[in-house]
Protein backbone atom coordinates (compact mmCIF):
# COMPACT_ATOMS: atom_id res chain seq x y z
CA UNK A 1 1.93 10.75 -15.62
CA UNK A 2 0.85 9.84 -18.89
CA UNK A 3 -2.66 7.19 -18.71
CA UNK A 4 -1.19 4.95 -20.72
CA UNK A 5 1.44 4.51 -18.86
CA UNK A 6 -0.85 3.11 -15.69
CA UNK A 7 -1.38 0.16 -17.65
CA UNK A 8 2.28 -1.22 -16.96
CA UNK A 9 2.25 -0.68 -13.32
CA UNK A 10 1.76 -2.34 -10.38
CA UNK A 11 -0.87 -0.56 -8.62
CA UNK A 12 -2.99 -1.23 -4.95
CA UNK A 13 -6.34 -0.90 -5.13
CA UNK A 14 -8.22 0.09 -2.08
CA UNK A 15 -11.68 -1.06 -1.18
CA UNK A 16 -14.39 2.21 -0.28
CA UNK A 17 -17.03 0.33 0.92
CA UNK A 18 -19.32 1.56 -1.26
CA UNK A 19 -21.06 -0.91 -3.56
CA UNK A 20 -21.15 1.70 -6.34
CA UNK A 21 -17.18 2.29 -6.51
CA UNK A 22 -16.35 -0.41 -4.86
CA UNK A 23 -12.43 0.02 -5.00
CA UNK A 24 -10.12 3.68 -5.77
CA UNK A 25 -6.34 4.14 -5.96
CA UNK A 26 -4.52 7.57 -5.78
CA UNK A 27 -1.72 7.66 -8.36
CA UNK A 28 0.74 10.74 -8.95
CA UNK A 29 -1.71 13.36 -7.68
CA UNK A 30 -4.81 11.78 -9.01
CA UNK A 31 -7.97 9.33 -8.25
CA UNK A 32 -9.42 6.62 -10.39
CA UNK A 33 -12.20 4.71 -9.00
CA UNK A 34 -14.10 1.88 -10.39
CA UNK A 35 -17.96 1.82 -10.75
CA UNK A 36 -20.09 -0.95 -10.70
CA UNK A 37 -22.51 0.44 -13.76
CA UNK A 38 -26.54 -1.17 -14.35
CA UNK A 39 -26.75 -4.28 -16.28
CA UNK A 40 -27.33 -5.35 -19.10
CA UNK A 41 -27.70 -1.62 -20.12
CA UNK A 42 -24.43 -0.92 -19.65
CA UNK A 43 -21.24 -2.24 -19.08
CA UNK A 44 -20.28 -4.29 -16.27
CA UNK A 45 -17.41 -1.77 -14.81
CA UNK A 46 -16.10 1.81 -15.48
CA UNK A 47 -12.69 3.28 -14.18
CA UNK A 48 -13.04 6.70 -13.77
């Protein structure tokens, strides 16, 4: 699938538990995760 195309769907996010990356989702054969990065250094999320 084509990354753009994520943006236009309707997609569950799963919590991990994890207070680093805090929620994942598993779409057509692959992971994104999103990370809770150090403020102010950084931004405040990153979906990886």
């Amino acid at each position: 699938m084509d990354d753009h195309n994520i943006i236009h769907r309707h997609i569950n996010w799963h919590a991990t538990g994890n207070g680093e990356y805090p929620y994942q989702v598993h779409i057509d054969g692959s992971n994104y995760v999103i990370r809770v990065n150090d403020l102010p250094e950084e931004a405040s999320y990153t979906m990886h």
